[in-house]
N, C-alpha and C. Protein backbone atom coordinates (compact mmCIF):
# COMPACT_ATOMS: atom_id res chain seq x y z
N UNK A 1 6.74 13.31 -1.99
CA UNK A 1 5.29 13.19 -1.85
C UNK A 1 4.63 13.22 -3.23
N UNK A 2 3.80 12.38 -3.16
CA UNK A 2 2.51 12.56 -4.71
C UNK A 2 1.86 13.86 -4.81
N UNK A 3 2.05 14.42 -6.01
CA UNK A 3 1.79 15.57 -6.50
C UNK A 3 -0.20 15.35 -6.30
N UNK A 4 -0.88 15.90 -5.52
CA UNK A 4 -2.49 16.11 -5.53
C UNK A 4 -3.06 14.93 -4.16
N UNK A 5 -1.53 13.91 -3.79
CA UNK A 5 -2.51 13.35 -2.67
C UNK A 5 -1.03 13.67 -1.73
N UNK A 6 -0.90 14.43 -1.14
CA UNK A 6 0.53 14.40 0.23
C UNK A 6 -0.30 14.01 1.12
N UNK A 7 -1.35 13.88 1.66
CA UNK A 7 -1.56 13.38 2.93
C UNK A 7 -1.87 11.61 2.88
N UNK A 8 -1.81 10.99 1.42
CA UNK A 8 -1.77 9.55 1.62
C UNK A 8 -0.58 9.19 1.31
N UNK A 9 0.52 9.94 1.34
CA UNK A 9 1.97 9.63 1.45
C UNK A 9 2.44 9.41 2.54
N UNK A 10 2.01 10.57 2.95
CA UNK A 10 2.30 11.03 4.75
C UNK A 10 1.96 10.10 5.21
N UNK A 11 1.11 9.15 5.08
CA UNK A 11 0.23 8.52 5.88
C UNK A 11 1.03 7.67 6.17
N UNK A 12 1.45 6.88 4.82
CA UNK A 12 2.07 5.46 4.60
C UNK A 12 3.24 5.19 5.35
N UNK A 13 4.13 6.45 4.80
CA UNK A 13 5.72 6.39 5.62
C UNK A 13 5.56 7.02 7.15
N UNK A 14 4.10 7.48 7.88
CA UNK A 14 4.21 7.56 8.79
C UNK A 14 4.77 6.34 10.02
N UNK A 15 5.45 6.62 11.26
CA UNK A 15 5.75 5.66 12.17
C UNK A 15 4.44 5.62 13.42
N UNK A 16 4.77 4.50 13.79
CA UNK A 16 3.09 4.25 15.00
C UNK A 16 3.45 5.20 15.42
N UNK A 17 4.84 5.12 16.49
CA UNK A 17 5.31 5.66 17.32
C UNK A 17 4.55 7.40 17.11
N UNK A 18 4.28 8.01 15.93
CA UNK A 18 4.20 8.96 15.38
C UNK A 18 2.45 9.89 16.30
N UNK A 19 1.75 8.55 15.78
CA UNK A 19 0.19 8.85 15.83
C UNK A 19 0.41 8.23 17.52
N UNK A 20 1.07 7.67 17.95
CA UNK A 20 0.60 6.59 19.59
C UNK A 20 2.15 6.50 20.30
N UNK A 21 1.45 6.78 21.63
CA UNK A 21 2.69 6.08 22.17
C UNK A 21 2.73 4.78 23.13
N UNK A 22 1.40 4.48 22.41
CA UNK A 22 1.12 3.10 23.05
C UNK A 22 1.50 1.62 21.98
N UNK A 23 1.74 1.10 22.37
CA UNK A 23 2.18 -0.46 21.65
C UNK A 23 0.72 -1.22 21.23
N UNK A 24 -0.34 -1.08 22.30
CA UNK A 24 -2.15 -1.20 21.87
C UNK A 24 -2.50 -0.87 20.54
N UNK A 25 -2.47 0.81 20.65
CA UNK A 25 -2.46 1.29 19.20
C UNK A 25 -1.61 0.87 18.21
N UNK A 26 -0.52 0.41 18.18
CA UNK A 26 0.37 0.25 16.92
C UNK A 26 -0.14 -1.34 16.71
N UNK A 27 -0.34 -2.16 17.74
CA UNK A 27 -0.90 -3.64 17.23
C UNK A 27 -2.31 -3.44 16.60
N UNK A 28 -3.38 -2.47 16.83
CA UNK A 28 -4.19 -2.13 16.23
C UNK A 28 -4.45 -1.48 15.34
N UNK A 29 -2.94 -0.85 14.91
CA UNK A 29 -2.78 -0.22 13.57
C UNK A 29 -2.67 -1.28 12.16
N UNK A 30 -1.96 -2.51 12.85
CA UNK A 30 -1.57 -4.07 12.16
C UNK A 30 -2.98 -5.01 12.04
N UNK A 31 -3.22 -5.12 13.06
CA UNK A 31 -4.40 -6.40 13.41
C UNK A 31 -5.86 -6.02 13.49
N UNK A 32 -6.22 -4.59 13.87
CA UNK A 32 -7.36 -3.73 14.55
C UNK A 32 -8.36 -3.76 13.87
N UNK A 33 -8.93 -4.44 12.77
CA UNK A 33 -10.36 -4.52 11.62
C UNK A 33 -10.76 -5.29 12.11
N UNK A 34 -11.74 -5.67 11.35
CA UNK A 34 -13.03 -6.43 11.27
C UNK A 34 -12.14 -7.96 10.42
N UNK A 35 -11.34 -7.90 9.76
CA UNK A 35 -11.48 -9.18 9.19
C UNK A 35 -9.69 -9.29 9.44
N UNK A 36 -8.49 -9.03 9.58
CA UNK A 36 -7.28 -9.50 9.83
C UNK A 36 -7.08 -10.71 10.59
N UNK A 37 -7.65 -10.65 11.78
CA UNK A 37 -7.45 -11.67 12.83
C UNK A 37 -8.37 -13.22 12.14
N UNK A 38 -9.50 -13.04 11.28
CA UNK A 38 -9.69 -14.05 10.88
C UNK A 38 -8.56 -14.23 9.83
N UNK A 39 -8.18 -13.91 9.17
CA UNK A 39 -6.95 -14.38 8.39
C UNK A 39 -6.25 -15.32 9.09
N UNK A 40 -6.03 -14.57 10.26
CA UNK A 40 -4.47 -15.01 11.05
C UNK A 40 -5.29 -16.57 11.81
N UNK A 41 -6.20 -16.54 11.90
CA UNK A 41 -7.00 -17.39 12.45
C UNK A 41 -6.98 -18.83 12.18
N UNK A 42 -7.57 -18.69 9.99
CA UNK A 42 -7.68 -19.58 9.27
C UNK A 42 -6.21 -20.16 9.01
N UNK A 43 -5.18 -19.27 9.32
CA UNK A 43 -4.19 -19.85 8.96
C UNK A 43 -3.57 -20.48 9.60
N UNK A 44 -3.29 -19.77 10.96
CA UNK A 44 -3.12 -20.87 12.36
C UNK A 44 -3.77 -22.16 13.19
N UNK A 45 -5.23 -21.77 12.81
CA UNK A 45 -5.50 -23.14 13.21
C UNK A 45 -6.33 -24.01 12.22
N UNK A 46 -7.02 -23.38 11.09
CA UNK A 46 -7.57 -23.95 10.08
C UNK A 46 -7.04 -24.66 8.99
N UNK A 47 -5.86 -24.35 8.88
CA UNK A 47 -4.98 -25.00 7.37
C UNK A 47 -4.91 -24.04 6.48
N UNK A 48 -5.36 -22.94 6.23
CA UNK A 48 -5.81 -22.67 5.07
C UNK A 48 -4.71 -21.85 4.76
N UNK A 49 -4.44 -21.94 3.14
CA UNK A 49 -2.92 -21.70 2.79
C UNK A 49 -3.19 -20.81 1.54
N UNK A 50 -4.52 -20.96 0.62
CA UNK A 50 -4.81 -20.67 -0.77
C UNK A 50 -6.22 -19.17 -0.96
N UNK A 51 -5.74 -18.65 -1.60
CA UNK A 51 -7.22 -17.68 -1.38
C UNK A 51 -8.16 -18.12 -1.75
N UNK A 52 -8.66 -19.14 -2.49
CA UNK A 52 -10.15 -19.79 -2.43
C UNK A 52 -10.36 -20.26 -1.05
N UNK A 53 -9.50 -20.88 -0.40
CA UNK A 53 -9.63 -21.82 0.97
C UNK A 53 -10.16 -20.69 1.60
N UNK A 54 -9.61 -19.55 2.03
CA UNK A 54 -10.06 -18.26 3.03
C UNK A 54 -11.54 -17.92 2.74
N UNK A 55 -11.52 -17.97 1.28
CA UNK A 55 -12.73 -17.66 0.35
C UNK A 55 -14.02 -18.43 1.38
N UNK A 56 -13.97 -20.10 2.11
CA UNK A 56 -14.78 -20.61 2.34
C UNK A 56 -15.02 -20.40 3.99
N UNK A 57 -14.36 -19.42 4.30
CA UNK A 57 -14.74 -19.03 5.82
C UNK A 57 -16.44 -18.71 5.84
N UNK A 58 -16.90 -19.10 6.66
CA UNK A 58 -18.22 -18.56 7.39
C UNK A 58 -18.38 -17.31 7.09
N UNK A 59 -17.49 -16.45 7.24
CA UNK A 59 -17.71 -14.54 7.38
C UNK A 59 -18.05 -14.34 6.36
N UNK A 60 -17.87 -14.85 5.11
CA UNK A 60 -18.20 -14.54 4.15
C UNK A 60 -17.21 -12.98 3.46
N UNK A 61 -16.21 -12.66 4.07
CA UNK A 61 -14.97 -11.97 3.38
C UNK A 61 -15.00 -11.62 1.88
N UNK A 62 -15.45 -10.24 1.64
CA UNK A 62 -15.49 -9.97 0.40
C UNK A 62 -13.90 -10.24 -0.46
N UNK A 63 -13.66 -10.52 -1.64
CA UNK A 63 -12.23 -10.75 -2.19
C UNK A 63 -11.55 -9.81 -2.34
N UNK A 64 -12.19 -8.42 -2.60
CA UNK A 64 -11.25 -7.20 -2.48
C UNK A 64 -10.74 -7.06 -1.09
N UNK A 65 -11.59 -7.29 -0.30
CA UNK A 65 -10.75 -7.27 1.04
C UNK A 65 -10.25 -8.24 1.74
N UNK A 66 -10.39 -9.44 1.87
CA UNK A 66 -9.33 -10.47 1.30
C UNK A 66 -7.74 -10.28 1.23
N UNK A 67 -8.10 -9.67 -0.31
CA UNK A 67 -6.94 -9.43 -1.17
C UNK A 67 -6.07 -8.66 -0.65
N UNK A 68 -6.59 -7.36 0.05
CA UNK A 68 -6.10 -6.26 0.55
C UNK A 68 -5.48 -7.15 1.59
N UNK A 69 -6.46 -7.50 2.71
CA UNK A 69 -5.57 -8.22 4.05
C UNK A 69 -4.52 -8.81 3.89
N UNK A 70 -4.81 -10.00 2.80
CA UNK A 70 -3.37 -10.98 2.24
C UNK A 70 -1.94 -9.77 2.34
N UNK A 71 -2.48 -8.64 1.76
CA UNK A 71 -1.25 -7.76 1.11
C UNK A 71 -0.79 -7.33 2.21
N UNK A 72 -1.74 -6.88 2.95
CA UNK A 72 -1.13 -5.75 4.33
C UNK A 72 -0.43 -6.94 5.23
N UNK A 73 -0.73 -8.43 5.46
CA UNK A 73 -0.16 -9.03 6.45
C UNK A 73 1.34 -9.54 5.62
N UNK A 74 1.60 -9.62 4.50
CA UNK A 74 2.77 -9.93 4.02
C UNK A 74 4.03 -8.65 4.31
N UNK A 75 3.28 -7.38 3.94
CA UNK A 75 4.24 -6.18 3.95
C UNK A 75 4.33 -6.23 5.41
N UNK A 76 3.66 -6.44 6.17
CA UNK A 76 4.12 -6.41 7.99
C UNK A 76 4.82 -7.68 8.20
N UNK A 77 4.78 -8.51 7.41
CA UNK A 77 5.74 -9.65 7.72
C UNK A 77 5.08 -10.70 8.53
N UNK A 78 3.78 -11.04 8.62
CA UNK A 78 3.21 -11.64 9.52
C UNK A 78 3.09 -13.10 8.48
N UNK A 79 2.77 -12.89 7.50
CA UNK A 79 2.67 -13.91 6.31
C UNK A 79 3.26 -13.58 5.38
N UNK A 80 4.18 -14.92 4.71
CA UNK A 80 5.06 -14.74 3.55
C UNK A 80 4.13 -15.39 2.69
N UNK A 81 4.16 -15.39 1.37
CA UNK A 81 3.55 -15.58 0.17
C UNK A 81 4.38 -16.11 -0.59
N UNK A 82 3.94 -18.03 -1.31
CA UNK A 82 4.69 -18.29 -2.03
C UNK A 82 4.12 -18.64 -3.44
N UNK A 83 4.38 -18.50 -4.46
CA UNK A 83 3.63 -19.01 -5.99
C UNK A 83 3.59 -20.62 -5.92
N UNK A 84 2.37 -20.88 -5.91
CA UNK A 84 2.67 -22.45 -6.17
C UNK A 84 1.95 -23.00 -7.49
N UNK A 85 1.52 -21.77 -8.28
CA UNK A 85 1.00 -21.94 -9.66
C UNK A 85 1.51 -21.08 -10.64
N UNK A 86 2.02 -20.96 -12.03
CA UNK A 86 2.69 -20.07 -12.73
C UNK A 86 1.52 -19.33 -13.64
N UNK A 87 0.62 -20.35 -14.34
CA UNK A 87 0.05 -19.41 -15.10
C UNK A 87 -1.81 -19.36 -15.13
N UNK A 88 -2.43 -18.70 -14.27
CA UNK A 88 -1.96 -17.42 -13.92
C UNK A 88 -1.16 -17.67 -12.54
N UNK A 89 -0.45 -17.04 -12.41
CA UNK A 89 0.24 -17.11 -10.56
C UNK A 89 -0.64 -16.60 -9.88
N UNK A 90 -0.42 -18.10 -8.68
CA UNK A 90 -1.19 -17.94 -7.60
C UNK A 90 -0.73 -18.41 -6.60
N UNK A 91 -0.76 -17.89 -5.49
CA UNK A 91 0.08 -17.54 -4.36
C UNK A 91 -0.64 -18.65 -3.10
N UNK A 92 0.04 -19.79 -2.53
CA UNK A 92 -0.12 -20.27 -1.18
C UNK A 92 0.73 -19.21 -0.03
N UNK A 93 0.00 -19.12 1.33
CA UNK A 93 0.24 -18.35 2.53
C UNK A 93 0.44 -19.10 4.01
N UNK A 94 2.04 -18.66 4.51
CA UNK A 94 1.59 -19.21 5.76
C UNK A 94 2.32 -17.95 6.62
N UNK A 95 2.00 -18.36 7.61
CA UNK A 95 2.68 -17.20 9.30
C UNK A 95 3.86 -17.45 8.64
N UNK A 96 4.73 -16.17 9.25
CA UNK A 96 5.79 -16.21 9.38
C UNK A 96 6.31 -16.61 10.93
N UNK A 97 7.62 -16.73 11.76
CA UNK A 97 7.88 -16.65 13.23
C UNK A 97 6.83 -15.30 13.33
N UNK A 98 7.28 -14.43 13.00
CA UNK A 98 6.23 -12.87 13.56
C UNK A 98 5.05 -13.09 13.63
N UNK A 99 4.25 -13.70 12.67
CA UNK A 99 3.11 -14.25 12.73
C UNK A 99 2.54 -15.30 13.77
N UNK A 100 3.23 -16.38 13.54
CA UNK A 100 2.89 -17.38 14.30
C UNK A 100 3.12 -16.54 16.26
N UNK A 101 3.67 -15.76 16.37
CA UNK A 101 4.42 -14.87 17.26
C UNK A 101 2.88 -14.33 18.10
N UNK A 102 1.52 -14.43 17.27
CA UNK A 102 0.24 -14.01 17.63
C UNK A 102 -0.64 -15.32 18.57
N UNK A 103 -0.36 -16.59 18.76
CA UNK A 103 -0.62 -17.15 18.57
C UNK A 103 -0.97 -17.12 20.10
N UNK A 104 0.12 -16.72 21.10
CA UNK A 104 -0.66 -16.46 23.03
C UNK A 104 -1.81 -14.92 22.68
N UNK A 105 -1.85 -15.00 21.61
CA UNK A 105 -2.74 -13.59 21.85
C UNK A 105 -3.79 -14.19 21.05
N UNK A 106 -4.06 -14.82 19.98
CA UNK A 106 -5.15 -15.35 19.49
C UNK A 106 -5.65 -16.35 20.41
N UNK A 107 -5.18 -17.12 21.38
CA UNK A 107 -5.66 -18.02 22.73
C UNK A 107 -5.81 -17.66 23.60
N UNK A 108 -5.47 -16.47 24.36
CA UNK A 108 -6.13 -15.76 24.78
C UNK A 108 -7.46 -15.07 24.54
N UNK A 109 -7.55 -14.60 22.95
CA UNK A 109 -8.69 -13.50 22.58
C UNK A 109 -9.83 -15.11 22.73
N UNK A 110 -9.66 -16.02 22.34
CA UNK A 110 -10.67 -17.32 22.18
C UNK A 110 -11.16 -17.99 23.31
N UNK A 111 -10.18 -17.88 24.57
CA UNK A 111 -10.07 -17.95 25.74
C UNK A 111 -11.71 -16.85 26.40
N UNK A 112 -10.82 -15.79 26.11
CA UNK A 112 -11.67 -14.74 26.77
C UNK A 112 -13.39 -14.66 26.47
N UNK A 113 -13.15 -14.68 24.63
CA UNK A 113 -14.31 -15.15 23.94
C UNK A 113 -15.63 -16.34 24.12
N UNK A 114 -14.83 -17.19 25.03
CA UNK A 114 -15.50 -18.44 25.21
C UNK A 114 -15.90 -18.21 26.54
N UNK A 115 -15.06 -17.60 27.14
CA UNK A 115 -15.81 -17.27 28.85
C UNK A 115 -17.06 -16.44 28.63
N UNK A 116 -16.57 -15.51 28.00
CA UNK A 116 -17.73 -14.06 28.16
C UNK A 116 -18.76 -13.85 26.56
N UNK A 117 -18.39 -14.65 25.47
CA UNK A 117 -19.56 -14.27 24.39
C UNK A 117 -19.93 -15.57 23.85
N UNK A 118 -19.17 -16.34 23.65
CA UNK A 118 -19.59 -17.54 22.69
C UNK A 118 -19.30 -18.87 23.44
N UNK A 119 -19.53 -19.31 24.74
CA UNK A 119 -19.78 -20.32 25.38
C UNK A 119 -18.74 -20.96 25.92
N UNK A 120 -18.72 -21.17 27.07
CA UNK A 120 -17.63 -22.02 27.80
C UNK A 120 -17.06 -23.19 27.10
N UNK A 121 -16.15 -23.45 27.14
CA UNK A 121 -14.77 -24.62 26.25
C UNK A 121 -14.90 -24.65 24.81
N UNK A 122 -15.51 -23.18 24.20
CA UNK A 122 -15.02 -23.68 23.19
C UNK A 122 -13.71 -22.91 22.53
N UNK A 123 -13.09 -23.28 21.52
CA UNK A 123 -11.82 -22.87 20.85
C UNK A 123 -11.90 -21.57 19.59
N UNK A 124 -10.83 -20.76 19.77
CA UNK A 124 -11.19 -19.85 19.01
C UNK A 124 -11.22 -19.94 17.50
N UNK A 125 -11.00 -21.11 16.89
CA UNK A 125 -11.89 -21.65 15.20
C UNK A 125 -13.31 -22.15 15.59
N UNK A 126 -13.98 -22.20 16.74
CA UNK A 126 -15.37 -22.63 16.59
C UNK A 126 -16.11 -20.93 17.27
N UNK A 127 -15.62 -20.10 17.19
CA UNK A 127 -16.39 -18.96 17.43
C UNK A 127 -16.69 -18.18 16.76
């Protein structure tokens, strides 16, 4: 443990299983913010591969958090990260299988979305 922070150690190497014994909670431990699922969004059905491209979402996604999301969905394995520029390096993004693995659950959430908040037939990149 880090000498002055043990409880953001604890935190990190904690298991879901730990805090939940629900599978809900542990996908909402991964996906559960305000801005992840648009990630997973732009990338699945938008194209978008580059962090300027994400940059031009509607939400308007601050870049520190962004940045952060990019990071947290690579270490869960949902998106791999590849350099497609050396100097400075800069990183193109796509799903991984695990990722793309979201994809009856993002058509569903757009599904549901379009019945009950944002208008009958439409698709979950126009909501």
């Amino acid at each position: 443990m880090q000498a002055g922070h043990p409880e953001k150690t604890a935190t990190k190497t904690r298991n879901h299983a730990d805090r939940s014994k629900c599978p809900i909670a542990w996908a909402l431990d991964v996906i559960g913010d305000r801005w992840t699922l648009l990630v997973i969004r732009d990338l699945m059905y938008l194209g978008k591969r580059q962090f300027g491209q994400f940059l031009e979402s509607g939400e308007r996604m601050p870049t520190n958090i962004l940045a952060d999301r990019l990071r947290r969905l690579s270490n869960c394995g949902l998106i791999s990260k590849t350099p497609y520029q050396t100097n400075p390096v800069r990183y193109q993004y796509e799903l991984t299988e695990k990722g793309a693995g979201l994809r009856p659950t993002m058509e569903s959430l757009g599904d549901w979305a379009g019945s009950h908040l944002c208008g009958e037939g439409k698709s979950p990149a126009d909501c």
